[in-house]
PDB file of N, CA and C in Angstrom:
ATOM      1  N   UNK A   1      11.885  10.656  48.926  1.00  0.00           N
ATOM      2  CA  UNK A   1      12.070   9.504  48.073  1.00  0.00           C
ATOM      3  C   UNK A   1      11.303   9.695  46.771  1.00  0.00           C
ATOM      4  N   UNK A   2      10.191  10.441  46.943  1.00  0.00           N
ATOM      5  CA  UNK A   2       9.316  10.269  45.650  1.00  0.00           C
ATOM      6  C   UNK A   2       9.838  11.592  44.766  1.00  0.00           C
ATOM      7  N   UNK A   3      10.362  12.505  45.460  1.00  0.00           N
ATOM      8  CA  UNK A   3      10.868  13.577  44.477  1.00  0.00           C
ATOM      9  C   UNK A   3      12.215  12.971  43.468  1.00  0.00           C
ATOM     10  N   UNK A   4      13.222  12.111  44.621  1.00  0.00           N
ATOM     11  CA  UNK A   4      14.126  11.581  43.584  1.00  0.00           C
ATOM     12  C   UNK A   4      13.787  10.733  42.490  1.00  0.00           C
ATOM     13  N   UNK A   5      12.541  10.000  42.944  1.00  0.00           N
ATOM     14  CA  UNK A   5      11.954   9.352  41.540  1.00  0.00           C
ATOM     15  C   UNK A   5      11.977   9.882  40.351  1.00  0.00           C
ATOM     16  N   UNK A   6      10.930  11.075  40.866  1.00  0.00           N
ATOM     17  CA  UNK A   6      10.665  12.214  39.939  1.00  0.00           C
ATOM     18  C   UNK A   6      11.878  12.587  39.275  1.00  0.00           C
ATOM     19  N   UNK A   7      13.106  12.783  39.686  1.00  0.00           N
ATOM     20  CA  UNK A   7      14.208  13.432  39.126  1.00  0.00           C
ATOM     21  C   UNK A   7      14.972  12.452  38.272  1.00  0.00           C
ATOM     22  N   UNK A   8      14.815  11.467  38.444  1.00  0.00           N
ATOM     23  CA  UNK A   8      15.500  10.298  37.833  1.00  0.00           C
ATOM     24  C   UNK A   8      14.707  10.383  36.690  1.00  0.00           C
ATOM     25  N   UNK A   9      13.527   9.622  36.426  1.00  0.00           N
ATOM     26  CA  UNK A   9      12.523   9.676  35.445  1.00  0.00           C
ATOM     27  C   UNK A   9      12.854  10.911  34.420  1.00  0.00           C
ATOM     28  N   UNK A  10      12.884  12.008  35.207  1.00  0.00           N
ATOM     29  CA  UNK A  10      12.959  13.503  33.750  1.00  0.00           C
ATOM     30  C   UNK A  10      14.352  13.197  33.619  1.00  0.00           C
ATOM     31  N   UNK A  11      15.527  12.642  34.206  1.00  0.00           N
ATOM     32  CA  UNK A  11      17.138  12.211  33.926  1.00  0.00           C
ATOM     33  C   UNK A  11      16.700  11.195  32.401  1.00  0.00           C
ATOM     34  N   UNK A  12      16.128  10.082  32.895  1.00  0.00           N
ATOM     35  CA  UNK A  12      16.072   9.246  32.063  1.00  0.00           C
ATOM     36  C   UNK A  12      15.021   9.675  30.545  1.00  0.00           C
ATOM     37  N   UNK A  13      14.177  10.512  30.530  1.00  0.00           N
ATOM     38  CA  UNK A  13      12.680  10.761  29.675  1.00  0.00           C
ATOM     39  C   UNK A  13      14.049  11.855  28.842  1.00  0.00           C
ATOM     40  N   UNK A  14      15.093  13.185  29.627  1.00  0.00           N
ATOM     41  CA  UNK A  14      15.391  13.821  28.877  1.00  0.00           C
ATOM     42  C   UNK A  14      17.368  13.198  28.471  1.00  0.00           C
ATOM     43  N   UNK A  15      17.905  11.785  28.383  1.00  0.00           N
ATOM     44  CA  UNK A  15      18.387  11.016  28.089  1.00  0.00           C
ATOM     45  C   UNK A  15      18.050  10.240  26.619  1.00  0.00           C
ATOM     46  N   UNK A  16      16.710   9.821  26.844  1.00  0.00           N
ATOM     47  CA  UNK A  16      16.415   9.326  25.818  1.00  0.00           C
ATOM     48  C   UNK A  16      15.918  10.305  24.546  1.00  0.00           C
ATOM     49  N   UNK A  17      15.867  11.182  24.826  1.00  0.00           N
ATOM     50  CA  UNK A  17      15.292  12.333  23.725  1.00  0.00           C
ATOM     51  C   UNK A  17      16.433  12.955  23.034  1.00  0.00           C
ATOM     52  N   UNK A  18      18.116  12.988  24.371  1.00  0.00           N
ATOM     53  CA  UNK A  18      19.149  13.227  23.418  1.00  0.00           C
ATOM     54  C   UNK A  18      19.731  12.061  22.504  1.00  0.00           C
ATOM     55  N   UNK A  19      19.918  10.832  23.252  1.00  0.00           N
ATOM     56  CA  UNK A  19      19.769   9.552  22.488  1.00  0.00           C
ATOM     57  C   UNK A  19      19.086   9.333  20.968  1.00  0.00           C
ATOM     58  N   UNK A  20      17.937   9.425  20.598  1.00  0.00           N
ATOM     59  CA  UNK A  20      17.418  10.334  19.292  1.00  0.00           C
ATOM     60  C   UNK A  20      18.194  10.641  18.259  1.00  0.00           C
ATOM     61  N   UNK A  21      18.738   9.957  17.051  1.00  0.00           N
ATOM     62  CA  UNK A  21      19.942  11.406  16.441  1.00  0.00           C
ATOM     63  C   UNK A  21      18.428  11.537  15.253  1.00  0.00           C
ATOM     64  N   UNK A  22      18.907  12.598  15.250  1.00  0.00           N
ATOM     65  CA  UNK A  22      18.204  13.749  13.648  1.00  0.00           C
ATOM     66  C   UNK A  22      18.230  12.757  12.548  1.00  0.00           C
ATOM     67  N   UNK A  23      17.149  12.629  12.067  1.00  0.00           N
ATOM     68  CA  UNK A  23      17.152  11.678  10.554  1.00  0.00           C
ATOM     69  C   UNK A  23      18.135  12.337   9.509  1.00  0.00           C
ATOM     70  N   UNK A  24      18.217  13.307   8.972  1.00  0.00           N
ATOM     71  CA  UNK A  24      18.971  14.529   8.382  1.00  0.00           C
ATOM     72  C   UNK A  24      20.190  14.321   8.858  1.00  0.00           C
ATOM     73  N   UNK A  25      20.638  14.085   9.902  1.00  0.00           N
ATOM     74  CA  UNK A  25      21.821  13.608  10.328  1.00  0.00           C
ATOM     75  C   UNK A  25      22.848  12.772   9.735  1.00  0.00           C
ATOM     76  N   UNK A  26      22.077  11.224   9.694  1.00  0.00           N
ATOM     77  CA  UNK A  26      21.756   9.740   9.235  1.00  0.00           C
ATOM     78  C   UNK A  26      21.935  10.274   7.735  1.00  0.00           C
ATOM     79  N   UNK A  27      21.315  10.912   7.157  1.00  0.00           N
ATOM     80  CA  UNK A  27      21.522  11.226   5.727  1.00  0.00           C
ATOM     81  C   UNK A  27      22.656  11.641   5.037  1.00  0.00           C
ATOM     82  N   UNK A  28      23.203  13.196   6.228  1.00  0.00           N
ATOM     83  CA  UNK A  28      24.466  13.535   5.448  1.00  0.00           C
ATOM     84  C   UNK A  28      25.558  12.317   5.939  1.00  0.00           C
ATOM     85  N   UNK A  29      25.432  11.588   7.069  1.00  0.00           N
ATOM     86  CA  UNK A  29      26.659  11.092   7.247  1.00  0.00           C
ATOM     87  C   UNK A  29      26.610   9.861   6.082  1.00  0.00           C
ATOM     88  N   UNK A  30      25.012   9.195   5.622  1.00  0.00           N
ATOM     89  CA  UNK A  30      25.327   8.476   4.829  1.00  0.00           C
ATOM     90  C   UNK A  30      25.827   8.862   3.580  1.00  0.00           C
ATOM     91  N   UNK A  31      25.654   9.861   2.920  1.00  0.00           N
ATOM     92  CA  UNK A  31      25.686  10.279   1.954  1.00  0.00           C
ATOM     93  C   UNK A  31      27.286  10.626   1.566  1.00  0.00           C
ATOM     94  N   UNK A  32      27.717  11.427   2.464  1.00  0.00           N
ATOM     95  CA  UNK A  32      29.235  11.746   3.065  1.00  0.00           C
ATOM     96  C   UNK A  32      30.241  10.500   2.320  1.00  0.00           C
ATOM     97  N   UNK A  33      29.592   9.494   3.177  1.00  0.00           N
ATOM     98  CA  UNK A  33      30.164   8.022   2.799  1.00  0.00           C
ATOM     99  C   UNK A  33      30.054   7.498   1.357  1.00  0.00           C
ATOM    100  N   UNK A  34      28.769   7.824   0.903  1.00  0.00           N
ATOM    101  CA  UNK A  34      28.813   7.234  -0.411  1.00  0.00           C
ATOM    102  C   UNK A  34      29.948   8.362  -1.409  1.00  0.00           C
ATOM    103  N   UNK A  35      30.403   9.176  -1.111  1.00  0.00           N
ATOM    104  CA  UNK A  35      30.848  10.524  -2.027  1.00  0.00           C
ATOM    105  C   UNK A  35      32.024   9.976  -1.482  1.00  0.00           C
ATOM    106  N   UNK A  36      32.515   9.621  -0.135  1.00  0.00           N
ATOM    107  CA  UNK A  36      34.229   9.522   0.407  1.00  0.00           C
ATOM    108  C   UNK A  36      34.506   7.868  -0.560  1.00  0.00           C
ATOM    109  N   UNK A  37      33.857   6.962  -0.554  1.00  0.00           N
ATOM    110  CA  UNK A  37      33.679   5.776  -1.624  1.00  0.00           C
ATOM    111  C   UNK A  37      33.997   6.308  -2.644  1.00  0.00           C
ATOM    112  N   UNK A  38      33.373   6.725  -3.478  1.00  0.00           N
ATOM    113  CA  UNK A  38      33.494   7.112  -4.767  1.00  0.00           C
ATOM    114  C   UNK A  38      34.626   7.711  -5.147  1.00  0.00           C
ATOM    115  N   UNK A  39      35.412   8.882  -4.299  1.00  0.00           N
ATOM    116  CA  UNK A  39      36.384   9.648  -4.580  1.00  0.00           C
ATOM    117  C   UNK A  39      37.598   8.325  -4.525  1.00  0.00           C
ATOM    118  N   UNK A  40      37.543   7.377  -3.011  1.00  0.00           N
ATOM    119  CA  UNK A  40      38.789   6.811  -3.309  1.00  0.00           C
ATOM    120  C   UNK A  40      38.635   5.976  -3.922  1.00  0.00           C
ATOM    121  N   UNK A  41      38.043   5.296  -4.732  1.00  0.00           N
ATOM    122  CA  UNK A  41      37.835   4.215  -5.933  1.00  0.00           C
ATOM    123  C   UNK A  41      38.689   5.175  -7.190  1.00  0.00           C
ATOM    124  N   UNK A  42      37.654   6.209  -7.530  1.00  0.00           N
ATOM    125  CA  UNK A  42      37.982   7.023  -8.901  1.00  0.00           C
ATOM    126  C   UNK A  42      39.645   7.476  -8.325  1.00  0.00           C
ATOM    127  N   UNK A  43      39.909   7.376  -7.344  1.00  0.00           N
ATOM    128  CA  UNK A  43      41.563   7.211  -7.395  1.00  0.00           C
ATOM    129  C   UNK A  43      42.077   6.681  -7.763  1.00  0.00           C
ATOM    130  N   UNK A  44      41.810   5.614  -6.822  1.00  0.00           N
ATOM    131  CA  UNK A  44      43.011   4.637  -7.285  1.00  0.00           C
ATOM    132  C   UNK A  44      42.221   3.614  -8.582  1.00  0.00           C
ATOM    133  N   UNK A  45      41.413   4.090  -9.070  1.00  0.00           N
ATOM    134  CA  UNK A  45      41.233   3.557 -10.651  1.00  0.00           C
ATOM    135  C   UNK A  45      42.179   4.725 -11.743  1.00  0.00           C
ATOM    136  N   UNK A  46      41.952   6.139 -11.189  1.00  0.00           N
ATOM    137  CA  UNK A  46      43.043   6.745 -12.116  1.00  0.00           C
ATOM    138  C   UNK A  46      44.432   6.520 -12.237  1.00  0.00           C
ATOM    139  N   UNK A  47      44.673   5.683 -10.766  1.00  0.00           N
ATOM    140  CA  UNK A  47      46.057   5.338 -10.116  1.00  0.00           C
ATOM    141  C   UNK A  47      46.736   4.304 -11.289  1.00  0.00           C
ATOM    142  N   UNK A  48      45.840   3.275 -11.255  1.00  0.00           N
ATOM    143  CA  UNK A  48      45.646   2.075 -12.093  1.00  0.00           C
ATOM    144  C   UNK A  48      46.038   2.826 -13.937  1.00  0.00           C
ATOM    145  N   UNK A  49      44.892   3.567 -14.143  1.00  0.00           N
ATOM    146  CA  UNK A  49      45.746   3.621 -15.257  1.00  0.00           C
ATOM    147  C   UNK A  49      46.409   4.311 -16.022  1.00  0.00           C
ATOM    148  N   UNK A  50      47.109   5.643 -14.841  1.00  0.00           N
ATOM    149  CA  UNK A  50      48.768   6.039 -14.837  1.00  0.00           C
ATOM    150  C   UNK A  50      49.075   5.063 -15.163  1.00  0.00           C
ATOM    151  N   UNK A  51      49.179   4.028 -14.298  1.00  0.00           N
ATOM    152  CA  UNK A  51      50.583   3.021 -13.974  1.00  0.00           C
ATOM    153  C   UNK A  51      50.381   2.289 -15.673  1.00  0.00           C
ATOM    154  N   UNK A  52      49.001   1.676 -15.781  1.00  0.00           N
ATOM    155  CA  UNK A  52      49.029   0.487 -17.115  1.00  0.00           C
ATOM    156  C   UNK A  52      49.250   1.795 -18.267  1.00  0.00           C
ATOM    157  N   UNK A  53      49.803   2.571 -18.466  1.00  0.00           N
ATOM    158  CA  UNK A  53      49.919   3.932 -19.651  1.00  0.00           C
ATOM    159  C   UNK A  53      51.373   3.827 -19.535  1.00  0.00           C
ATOM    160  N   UNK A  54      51.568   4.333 -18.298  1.00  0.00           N
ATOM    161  CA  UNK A  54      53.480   4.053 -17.978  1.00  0.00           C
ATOM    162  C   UNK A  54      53.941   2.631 -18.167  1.00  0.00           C
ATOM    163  N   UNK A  55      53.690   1.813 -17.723  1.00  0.00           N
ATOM    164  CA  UNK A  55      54.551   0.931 -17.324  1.00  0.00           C
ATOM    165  C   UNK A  55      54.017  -0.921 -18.025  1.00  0.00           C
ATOM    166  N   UNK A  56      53.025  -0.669 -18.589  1.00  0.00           N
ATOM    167  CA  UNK A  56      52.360  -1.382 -19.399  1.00  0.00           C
ATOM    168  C   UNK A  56      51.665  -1.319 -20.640  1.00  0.00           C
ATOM    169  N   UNK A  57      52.324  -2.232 -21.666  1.00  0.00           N
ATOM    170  CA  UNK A  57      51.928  -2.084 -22.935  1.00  0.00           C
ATOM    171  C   UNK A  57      50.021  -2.514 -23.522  1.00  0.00           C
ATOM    172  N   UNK A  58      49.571  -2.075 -23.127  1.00  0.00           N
ATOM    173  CA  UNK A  58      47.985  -2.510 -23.664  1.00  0.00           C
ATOM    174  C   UNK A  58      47.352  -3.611 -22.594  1.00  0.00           C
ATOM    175  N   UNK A  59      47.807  -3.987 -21.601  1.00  0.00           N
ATOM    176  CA  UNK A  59      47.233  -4.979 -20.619  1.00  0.00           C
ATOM    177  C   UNK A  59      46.579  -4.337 -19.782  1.00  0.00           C
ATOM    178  N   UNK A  60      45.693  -4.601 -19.095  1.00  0.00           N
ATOM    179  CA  UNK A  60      44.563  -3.586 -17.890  1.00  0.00           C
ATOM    180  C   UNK A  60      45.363  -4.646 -16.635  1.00  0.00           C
ATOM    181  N   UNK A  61      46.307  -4.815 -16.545  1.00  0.00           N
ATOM    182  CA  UNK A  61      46.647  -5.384 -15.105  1.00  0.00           C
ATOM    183  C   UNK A  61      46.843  -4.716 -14.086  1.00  0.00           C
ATOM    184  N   UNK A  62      47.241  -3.003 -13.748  1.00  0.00           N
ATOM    185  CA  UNK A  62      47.192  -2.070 -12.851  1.00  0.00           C
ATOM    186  C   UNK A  62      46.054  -1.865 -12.625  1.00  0.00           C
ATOM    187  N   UNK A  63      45.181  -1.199 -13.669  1.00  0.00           N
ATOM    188  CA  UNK A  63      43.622  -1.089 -13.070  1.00  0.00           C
ATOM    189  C   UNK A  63      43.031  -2.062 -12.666  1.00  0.00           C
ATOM    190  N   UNK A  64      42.660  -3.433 -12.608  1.00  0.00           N
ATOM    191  CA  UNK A  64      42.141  -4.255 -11.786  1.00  0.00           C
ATOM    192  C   UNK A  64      42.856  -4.510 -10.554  1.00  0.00           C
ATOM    193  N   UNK A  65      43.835  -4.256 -10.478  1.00  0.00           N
ATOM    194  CA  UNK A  65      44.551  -4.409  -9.070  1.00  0.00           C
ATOM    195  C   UNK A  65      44.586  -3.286  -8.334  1.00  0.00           C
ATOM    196  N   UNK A  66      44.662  -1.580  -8.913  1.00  0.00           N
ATOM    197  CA  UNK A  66      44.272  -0.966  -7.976  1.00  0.00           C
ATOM    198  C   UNK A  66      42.494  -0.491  -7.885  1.00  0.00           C
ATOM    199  N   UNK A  67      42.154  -1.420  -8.723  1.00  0.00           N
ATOM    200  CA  UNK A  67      40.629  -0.729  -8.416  1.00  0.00           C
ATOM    201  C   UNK A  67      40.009  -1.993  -7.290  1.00  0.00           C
ATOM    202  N   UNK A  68      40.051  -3.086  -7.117  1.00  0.00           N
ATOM    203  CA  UNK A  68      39.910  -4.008  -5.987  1.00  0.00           C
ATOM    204  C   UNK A  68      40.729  -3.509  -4.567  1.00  0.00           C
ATOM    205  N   UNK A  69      41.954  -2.769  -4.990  1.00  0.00           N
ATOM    206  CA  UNK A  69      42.739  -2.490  -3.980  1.00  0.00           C
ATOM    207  C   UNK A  69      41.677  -0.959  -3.124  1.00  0.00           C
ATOM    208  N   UNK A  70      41.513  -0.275  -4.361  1.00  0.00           N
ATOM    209  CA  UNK A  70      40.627   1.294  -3.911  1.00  0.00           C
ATOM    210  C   UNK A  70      39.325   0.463  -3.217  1.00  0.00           C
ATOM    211  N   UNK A  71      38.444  -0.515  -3.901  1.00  0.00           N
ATOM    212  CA  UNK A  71      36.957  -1.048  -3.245  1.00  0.00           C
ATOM    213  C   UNK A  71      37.628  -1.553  -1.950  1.00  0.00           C
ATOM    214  N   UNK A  72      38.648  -2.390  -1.435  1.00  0.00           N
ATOM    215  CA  UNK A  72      38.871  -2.635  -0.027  1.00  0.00           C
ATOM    216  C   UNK A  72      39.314  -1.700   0.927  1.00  0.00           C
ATOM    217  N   UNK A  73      39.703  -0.479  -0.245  1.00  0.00           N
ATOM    218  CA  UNK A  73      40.416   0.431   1.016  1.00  0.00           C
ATOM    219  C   UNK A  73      39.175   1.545   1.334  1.00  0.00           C
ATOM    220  N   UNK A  74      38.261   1.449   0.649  1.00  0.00           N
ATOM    221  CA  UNK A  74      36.917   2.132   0.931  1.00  0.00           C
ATOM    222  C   UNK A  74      35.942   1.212   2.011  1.00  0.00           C
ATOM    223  N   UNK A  75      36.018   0.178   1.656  1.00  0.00           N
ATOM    224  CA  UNK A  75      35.304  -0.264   2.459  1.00  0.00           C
ATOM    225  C   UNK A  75      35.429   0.344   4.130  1.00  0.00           C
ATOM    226  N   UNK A  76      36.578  -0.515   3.806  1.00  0.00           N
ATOM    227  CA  UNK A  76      37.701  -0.581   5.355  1.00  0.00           C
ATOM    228  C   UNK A  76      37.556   0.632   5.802  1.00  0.00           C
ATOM    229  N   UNK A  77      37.948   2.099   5.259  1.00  0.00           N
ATOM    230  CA  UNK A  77      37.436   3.448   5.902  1.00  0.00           C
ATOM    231  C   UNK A  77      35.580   3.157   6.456  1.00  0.00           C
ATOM    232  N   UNK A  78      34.625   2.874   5.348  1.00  0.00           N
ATOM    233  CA  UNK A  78      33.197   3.016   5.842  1.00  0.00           C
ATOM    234  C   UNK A  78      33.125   1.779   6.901  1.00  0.00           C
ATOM    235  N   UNK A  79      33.461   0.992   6.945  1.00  0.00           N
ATOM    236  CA  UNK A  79      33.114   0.221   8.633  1.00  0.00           C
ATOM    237  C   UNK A  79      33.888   0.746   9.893  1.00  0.00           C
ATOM    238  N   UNK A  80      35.274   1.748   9.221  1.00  0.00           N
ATOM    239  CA  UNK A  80      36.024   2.298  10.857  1.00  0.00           C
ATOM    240  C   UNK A  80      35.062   2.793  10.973  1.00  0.00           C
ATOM    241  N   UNK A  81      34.445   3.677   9.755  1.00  0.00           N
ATOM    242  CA  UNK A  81      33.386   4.992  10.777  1.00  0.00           C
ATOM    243  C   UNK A  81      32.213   4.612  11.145  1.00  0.00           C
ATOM    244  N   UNK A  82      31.982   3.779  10.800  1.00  0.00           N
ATOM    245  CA  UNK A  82      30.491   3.452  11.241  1.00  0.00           C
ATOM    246  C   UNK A  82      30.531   2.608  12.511  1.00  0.00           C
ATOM    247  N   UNK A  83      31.502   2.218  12.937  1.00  0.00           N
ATOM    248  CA  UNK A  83      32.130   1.574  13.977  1.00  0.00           C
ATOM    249  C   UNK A  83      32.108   2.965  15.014  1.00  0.00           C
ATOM    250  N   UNK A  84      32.462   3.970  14.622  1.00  0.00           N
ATOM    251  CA  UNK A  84      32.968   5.299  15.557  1.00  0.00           C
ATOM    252  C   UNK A  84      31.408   5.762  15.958  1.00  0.00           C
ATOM    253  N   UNK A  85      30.819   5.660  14.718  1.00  0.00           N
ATOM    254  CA  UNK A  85      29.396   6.361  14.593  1.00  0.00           C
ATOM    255  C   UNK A  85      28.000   5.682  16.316  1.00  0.00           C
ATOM    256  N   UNK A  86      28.539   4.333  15.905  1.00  0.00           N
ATOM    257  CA  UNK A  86      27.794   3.572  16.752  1.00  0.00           C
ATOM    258  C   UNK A  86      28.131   3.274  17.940  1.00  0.00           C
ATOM    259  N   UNK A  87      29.231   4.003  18.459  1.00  0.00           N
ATOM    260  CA  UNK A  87      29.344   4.152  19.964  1.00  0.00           C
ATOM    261  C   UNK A  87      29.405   4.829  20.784  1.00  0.00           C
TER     262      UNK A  87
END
């Protein structure tokens, strides 16, 4: 009985040590995120003003609509993953 203790305890002592993630870890994945943000914003803000160059005479009405559209669709990617991250 007291050896299975023993075995449980180093189960649980070497559990919690993989449990642990790497600070450096935490960094690139945050960082990752701030750079995957940025790229799809500066998209669909370039998206925005293709479209107001083509298809609009001097009004910024494409770029505010796809640059709110790029900030929700960034978001929405950084909470799936951080959603993935945390389980």
């Amino acid at each position: 009985m007291d050896q299975d203790n023993k075995q449980q305890s180093h189960k649980d002592r070497k559990d919690q040590t993989q449990k642990k993630d790497n600070p450096l870890k935490h960094l690139a994945i945050l960082s990752g995120i701030g750079i995957e943000m940025g790229v799809i914003i500066y998209g669909f803000v370039m998206l925005g003003k293709w479209l107001d160059k083509t298809y609009n005479d001097g009004d910024k009405l494409y770029i505010i609509f796809c640059t709110l559209f790029g900030v929700a669709v960034s978001l929405f990617v950084v909470v799936k993953q951080l959603n993935r991250i945390h389980k």
